[in-house]
PDB file of N, CA and C in Angstrom:
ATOM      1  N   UNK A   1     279.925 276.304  93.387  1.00  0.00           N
ATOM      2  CA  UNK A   1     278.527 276.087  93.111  1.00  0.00           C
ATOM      3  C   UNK A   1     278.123 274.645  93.406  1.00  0.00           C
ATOM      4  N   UNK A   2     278.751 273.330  92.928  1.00  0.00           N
ATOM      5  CA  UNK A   2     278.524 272.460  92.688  1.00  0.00           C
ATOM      6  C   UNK A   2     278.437 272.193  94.777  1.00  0.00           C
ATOM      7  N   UNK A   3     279.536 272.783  95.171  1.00  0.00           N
ATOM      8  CA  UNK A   3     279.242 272.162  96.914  1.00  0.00           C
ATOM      9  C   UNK A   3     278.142 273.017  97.692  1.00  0.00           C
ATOM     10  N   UNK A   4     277.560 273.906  96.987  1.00  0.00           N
ATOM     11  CA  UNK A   4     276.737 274.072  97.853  1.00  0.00           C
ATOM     12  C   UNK A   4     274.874 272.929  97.313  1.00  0.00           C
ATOM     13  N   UNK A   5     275.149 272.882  96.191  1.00  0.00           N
ATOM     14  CA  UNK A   5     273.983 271.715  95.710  1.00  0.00           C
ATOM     15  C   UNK A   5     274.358 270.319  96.517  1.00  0.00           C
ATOM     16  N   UNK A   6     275.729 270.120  96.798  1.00  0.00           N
ATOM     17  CA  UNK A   6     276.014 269.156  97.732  1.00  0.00           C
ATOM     18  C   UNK A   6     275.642 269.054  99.036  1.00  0.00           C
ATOM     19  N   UNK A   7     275.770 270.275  99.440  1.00  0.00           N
ATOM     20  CA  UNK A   7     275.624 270.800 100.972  1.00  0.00           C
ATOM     21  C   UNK A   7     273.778 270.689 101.105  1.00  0.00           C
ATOM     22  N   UNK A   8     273.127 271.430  99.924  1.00  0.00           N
ATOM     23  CA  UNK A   8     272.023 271.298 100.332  1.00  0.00           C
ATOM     24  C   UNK A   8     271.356 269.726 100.177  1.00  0.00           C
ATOM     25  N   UNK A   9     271.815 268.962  99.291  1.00  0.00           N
ATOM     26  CA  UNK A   9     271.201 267.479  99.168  1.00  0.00           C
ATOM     27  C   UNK A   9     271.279 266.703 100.434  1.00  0.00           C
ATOM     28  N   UNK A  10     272.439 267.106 100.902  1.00  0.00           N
ATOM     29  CA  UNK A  10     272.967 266.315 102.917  1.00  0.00           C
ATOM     30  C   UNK A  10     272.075 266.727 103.758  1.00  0.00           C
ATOM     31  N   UNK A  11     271.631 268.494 103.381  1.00  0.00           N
ATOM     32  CA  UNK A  11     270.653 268.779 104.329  1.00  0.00           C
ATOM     33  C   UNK A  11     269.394 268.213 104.335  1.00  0.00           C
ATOM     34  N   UNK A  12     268.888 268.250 102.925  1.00  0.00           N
ATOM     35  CA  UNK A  12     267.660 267.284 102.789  1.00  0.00           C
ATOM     36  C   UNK A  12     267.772 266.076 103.269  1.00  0.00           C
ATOM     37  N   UNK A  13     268.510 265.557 102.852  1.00  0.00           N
ATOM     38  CA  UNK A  13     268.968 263.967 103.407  1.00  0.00           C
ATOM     39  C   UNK A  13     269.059 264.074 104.879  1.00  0.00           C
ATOM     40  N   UNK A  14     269.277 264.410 105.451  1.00  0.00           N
ATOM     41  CA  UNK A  14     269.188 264.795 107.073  1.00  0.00           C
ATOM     42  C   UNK A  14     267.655 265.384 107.601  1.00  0.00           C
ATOM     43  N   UNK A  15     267.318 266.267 107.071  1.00  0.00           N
ATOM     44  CA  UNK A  15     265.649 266.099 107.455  1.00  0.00           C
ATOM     45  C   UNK A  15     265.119 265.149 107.244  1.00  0.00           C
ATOM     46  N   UNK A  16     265.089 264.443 106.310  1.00  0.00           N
ATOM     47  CA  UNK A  16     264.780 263.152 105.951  1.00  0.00           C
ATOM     48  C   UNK A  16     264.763 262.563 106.840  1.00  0.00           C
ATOM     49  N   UNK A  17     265.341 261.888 107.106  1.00  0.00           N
ATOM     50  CA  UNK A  17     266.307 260.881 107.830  1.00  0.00           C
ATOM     51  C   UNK A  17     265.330 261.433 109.559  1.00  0.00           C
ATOM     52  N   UNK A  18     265.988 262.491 109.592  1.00  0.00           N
ATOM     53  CA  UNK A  18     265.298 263.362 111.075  1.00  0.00           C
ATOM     54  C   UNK A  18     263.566 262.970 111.709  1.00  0.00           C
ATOM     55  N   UNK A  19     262.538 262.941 110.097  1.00  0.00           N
ATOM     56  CA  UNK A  19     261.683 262.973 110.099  1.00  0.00           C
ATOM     57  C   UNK A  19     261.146 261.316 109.983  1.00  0.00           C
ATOM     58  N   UNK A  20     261.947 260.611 109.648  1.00  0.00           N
ATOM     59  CA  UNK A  20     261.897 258.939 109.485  1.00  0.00           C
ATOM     60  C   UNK A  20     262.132 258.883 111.379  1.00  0.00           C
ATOM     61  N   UNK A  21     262.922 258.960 111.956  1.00  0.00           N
ATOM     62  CA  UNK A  21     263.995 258.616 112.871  1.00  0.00           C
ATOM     63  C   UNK A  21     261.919 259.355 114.279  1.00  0.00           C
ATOM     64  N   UNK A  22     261.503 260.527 114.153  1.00  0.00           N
ATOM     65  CA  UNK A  22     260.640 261.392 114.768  1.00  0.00           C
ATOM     66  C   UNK A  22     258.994 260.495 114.836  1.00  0.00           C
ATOM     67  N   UNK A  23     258.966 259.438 113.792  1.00  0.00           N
ATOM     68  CA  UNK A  23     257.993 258.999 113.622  1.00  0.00           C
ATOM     69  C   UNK A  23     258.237 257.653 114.010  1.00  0.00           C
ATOM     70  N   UNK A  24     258.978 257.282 114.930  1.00  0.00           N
ATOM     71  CA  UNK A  24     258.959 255.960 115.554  1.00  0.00           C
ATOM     72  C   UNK A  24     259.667 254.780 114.610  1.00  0.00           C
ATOM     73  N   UNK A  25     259.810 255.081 113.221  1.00  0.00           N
ATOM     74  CA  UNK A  25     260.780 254.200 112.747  1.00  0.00           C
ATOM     75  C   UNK A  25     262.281 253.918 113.189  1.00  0.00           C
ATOM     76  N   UNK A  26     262.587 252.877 112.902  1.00  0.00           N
ATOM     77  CA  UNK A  26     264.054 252.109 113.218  1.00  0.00           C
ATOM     78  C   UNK A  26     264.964 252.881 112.327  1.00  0.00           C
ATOM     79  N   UNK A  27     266.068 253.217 113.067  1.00  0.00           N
ATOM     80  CA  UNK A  27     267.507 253.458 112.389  1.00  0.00           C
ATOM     81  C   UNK A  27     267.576 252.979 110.388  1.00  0.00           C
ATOM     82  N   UNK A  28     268.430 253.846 109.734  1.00  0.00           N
ATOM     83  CA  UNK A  28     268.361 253.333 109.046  1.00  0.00           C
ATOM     84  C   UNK A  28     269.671 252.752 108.535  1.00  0.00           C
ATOM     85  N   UNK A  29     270.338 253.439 109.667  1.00  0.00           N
ATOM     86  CA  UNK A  29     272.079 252.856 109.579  1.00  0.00           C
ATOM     87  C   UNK A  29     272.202 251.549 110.643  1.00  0.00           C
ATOM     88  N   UNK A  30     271.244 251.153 111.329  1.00  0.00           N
ATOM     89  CA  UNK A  30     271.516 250.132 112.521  1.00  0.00           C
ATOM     90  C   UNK A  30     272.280 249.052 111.537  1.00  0.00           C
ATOM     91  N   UNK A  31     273.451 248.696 112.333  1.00  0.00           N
ATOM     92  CA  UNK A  31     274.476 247.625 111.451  1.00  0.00           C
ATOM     93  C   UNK A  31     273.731 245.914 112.444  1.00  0.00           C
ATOM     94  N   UNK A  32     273.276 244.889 111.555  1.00  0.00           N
ATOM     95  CA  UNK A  32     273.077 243.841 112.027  1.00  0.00           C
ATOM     96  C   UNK A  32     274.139 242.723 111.619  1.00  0.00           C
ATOM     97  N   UNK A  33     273.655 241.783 112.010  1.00  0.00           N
ATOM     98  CA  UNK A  33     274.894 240.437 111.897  1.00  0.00           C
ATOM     99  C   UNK A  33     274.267 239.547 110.627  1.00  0.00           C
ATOM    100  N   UNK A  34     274.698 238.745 110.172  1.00  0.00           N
ATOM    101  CA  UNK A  34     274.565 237.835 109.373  1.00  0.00           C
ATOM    102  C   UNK A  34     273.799 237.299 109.837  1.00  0.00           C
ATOM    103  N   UNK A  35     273.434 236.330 110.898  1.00  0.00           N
ATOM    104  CA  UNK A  35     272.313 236.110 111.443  1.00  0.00           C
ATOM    105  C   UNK A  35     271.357 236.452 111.984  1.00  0.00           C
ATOM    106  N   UNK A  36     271.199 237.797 112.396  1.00  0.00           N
ATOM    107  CA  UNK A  36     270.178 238.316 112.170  1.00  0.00           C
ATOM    108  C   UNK A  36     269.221 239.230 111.130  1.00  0.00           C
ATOM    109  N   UNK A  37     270.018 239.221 110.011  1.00  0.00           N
ATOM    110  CA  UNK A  37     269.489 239.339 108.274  1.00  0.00           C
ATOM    111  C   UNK A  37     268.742 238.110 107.912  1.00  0.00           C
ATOM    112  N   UNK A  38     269.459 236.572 108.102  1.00  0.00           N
ATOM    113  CA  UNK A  38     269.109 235.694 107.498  1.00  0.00           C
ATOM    114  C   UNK A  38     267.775 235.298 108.264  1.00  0.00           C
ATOM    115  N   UNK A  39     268.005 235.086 109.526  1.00  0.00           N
ATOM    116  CA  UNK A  39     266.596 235.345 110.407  1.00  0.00           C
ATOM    117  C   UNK A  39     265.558 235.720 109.888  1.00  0.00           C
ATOM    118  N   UNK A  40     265.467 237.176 109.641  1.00  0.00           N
ATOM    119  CA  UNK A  40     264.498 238.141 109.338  1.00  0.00           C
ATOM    120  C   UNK A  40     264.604 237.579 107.646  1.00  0.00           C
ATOM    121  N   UNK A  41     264.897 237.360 107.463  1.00  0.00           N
ATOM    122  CA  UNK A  41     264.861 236.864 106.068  1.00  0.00           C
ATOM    123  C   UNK A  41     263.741 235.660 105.947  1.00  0.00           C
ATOM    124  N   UNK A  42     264.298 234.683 106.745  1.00  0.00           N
ATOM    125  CA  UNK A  42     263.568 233.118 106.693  1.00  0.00           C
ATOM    126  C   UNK A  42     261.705 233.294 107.032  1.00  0.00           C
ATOM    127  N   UNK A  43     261.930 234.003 108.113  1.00  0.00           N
ATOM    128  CA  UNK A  43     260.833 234.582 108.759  1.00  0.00           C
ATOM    129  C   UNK A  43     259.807 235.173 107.875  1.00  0.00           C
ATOM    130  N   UNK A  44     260.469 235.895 107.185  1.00  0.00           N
ATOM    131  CA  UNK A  44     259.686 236.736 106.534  1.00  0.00           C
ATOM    132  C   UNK A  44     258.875 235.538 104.935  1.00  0.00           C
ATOM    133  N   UNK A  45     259.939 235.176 104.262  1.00  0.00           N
ATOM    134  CA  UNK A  45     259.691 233.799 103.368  1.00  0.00           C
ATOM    135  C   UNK A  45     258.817 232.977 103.911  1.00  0.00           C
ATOM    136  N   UNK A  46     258.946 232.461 105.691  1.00  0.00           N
ATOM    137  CA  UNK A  46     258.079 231.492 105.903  1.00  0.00           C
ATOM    138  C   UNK A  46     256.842 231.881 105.562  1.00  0.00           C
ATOM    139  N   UNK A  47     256.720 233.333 106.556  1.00  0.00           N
ATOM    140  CA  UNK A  47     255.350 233.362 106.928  1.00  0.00           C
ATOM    141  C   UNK A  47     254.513 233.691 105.027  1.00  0.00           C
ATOM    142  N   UNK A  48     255.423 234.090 104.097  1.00  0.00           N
ATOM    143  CA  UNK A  48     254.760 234.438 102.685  1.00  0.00           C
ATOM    144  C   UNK A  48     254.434 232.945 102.347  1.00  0.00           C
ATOM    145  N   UNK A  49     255.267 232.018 102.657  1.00  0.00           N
ATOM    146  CA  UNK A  49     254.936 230.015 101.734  1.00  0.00           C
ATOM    147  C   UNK A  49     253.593 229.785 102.556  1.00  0.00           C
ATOM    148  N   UNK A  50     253.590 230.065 103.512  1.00  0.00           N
ATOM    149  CA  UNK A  50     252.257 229.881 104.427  1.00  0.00           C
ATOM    150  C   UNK A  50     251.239 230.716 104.204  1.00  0.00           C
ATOM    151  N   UNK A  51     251.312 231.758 104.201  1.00  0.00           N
ATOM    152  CA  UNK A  51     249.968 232.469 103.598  1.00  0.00           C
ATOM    153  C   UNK A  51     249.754 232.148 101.943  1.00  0.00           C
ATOM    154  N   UNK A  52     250.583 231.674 101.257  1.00  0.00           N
ATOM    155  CA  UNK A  52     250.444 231.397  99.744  1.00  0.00           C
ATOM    156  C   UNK A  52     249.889 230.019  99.760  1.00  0.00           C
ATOM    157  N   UNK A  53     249.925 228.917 101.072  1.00  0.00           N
ATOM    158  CA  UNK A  53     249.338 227.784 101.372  1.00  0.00           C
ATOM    159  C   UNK A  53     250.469 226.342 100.789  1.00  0.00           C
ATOM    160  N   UNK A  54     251.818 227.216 100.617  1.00  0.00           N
ATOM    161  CA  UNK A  54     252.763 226.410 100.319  1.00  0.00           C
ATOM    162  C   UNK A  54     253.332 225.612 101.233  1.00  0.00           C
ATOM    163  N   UNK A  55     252.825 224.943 102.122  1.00  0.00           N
ATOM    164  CA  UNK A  55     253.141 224.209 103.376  1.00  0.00           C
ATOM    165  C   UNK A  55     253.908 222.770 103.504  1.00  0.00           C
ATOM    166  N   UNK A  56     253.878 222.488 102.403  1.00  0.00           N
ATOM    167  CA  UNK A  56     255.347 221.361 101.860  1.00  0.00           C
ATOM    168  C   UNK A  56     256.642 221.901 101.352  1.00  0.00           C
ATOM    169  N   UNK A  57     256.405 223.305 101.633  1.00  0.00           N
ATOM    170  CA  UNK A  57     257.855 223.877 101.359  1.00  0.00           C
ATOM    171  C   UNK A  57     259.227 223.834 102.295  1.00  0.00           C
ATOM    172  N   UNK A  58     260.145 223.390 101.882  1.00  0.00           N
ATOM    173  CA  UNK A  58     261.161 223.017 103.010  1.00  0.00           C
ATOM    174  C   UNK A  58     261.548 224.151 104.021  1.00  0.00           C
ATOM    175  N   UNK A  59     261.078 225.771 103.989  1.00  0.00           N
ATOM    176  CA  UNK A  59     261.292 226.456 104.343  1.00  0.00           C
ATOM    177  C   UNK A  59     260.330 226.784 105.613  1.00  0.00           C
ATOM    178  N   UNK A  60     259.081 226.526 105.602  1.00  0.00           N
ATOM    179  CA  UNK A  60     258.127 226.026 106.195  1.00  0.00           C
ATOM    180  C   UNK A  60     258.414 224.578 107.197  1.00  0.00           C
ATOM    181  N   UNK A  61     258.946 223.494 106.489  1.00  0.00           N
ATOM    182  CA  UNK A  61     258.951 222.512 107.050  1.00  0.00           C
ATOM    183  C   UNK A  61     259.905 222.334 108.072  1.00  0.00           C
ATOM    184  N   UNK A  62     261.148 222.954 107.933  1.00  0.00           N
ATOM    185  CA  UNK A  62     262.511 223.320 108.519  1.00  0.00           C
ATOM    186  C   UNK A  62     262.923 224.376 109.108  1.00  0.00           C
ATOM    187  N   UNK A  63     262.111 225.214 109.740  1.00  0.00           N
ATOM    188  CA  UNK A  63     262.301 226.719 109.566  1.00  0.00           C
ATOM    189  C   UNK A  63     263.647 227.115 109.691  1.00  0.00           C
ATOM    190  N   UNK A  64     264.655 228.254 109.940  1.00  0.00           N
ATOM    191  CA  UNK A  64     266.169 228.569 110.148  1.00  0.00           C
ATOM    192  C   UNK A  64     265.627 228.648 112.036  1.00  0.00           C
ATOM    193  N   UNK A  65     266.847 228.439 112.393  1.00  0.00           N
ATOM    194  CA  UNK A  65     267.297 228.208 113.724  1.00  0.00           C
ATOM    195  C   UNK A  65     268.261 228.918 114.067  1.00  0.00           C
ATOM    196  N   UNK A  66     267.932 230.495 114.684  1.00  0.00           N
ATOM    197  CA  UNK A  66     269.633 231.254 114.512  1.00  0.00           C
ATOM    198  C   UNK A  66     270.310 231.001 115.619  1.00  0.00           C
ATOM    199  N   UNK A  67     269.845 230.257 116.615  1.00  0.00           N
ATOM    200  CA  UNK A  67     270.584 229.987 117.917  1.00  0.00           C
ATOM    201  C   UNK A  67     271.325 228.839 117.445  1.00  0.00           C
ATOM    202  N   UNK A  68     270.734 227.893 116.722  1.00  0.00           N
ATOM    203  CA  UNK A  68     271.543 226.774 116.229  1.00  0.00           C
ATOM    204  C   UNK A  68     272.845 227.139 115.009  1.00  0.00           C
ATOM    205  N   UNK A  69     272.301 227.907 114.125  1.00  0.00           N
ATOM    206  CA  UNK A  69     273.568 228.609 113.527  1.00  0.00           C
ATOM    207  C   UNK A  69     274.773 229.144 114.334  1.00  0.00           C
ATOM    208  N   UNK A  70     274.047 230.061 115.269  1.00  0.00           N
ATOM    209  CA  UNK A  70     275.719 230.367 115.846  1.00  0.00           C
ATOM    210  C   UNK A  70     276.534 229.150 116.138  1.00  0.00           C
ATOM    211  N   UNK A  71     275.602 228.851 117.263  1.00  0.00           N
ATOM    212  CA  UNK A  71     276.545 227.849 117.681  1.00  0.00           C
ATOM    213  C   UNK A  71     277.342 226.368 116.794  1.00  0.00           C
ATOM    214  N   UNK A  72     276.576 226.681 115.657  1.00  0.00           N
ATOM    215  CA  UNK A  72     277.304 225.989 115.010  1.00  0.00           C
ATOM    216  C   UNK A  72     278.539 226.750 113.729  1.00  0.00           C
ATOM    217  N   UNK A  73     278.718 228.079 113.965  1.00  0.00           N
ATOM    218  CA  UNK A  73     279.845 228.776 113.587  1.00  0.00           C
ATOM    219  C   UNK A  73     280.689 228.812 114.176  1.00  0.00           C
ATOM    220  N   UNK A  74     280.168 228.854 115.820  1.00  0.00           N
ATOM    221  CA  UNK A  74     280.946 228.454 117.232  1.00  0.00           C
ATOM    222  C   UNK A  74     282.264 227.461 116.986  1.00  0.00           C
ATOM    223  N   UNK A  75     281.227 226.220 117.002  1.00  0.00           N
ATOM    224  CA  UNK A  75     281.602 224.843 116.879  1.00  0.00           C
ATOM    225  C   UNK A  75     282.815 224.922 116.059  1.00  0.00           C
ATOM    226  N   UNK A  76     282.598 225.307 114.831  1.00  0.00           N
ATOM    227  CA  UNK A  76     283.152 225.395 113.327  1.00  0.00           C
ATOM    228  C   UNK A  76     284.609 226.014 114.280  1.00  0.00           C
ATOM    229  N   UNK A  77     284.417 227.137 114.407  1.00  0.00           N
ATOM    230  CA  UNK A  77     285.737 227.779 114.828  1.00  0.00           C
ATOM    231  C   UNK A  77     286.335 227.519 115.742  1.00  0.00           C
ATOM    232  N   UNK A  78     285.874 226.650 116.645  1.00  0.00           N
ATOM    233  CA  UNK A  78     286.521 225.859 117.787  1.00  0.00           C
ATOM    234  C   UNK A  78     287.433 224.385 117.317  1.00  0.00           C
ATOM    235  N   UNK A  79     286.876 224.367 116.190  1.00  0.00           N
ATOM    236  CA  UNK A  79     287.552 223.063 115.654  1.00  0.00           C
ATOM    237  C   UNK A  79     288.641 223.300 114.122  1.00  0.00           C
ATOM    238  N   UNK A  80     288.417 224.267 113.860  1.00  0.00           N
ATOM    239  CA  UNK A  80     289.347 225.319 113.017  1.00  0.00           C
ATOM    240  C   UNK A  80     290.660 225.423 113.680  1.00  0.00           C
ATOM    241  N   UNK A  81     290.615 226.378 114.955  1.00  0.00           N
ATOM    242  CA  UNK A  81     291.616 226.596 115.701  1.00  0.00           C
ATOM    243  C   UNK A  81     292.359 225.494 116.140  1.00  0.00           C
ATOM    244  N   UNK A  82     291.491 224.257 116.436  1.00  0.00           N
ATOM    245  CA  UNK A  82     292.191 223.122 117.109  1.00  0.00           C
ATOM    246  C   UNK A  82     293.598 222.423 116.680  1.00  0.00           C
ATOM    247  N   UNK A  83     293.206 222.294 114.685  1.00  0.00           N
ATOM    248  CA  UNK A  83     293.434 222.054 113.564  1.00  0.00           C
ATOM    249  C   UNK A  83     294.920 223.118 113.677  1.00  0.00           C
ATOM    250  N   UNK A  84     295.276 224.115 113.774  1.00  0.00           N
ATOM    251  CA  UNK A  84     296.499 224.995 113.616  1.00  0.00           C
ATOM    252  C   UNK A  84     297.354 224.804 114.173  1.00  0.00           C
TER     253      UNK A  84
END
């Protein structure tokens, strides 16, 4: 009994999903990177300190730089390895 209430919750969950996926929305399993979370993260914070008119906020003032992050994880691990 109990697997077919299982079986049917997956199915719902799969129309679901079917009907998210049919209407032009994004994946909801798409796997991203750390930098591109924190990105979409900063982005999203900036543009809220700025519409709230918080414009001395360091988040605003500094925005994140994800090209500069990598390459400075890059860096990091190039000089990690050197070190061994």
């Amino acid at each position: 009994m109990h697997k077919r209430k299982r079986e049917a919750k997956a199915e719902v969950k799969d129309i679901r999903i079917q009907r998210l996926l049919g209407n032009g929305m994004a994946s909801p399993r798409r796997e991203r990177t750390v930098d591109e979370v924190k990105d979409r993260y900063y982005s999203v914070a900036r543009a809220l300190k700025v519409h709230l008119g918080h414009n001395d906020h360091v988040i605003v003032t500094k925005p994140f730089d994800a090209e500069a992050e990598i390459r400075r994880k890059s860096d990091l691990e190039k000089y990690y390895m050197r070190t061994k």
